[in-house]
Protein backbone atom coordinates (compact mmCIF):
# COMPACT_ATOMS: atom_id res chain seq x y z
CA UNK A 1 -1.91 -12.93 -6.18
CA UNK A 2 -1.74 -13.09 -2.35
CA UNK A 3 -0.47 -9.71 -1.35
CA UNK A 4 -0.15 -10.85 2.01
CA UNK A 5 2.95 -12.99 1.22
CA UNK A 6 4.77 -9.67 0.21
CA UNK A 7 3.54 -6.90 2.10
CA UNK A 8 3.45 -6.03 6.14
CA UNK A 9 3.66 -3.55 8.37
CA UNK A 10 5.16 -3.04 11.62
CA UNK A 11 4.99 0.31 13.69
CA UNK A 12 8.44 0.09 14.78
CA UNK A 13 9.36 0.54 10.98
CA UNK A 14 8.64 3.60 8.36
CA UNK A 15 5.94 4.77 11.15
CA UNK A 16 3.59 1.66 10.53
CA UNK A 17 3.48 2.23 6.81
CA UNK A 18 2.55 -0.36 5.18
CA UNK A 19 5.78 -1.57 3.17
CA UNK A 20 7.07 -4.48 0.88
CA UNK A 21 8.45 -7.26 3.38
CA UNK A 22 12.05 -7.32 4.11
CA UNK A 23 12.74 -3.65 2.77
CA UNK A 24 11.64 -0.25 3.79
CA UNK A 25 9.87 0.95 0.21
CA UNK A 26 6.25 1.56 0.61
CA UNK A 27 3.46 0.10 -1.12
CA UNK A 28 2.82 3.60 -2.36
CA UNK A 29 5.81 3.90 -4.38
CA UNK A 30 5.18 1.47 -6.19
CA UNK A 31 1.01 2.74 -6.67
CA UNK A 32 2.20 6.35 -7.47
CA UNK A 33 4.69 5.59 -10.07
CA UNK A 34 2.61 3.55 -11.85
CA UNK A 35 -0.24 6.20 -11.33
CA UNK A 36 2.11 8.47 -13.17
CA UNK A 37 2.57 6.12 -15.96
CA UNK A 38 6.07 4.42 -14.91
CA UNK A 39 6.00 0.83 -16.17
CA UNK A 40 6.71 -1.98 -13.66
CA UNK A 41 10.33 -2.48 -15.23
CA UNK A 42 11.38 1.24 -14.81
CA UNK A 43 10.02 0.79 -11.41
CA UNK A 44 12.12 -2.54 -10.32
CA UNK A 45 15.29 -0.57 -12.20
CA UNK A 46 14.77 2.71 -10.04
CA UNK A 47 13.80 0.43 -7.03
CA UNK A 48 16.45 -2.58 -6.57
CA UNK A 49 15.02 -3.45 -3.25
CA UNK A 50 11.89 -4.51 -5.17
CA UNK A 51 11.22 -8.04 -6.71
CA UNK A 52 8.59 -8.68 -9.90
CA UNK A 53 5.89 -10.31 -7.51
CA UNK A 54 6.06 -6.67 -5.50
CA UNK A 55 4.52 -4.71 -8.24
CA UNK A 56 1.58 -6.89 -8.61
CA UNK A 57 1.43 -7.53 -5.22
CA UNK A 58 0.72 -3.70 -4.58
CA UNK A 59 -2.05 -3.73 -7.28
CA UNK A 60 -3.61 -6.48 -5.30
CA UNK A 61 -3.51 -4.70 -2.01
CA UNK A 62 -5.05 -1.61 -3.46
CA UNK A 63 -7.71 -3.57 -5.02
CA UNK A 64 -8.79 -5.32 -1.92
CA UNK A 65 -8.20 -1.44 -0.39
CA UNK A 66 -11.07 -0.49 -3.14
CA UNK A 67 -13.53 -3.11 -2.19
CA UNK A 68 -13.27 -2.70 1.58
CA UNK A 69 -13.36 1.30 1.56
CA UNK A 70 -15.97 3.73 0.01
CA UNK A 71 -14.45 6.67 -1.49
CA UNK A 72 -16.34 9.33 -2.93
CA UNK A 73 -16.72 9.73 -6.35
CA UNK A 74 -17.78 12.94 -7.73
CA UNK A 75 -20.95 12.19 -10.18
């Protein structure tokens, strides 16, 4: 999946947050629902703005976000 085709950002919109292309839902609506166990139908339903490639275009992005930044991890 190339996130890149779905997701952007732009200062002049939602502050710079980094958002799904053509809408103004951020890639961490999508992360937190399905963090709190929302499945990626409920999520398109409660999100019409969204398309199917969105969801696992936001798991892409915050995979690449995990292998770029180092987070600590309690031991």
């Amino acid at each position: 999946m190339d996130w890149k085709q779905c997701i952007t950002a732009d200062p002049q919109v939602l502050h710079g947050a980094v958002r799904f292309a053509g809408t103004r839902i951020p890639v961490t609506v999508v992360l937190d629902n399905l963090a709190d166990g929302a499945t990626p139908e409920e999520i398109l339903r409660q999100y019409p703005g969204l398309k199917p490639e969105h969801v696992p275009a936001a798991l892409a992005y915050a995979a690449e976000l995990a292998r770029e930044r180092v987070v600590p991890v309690p031991g």
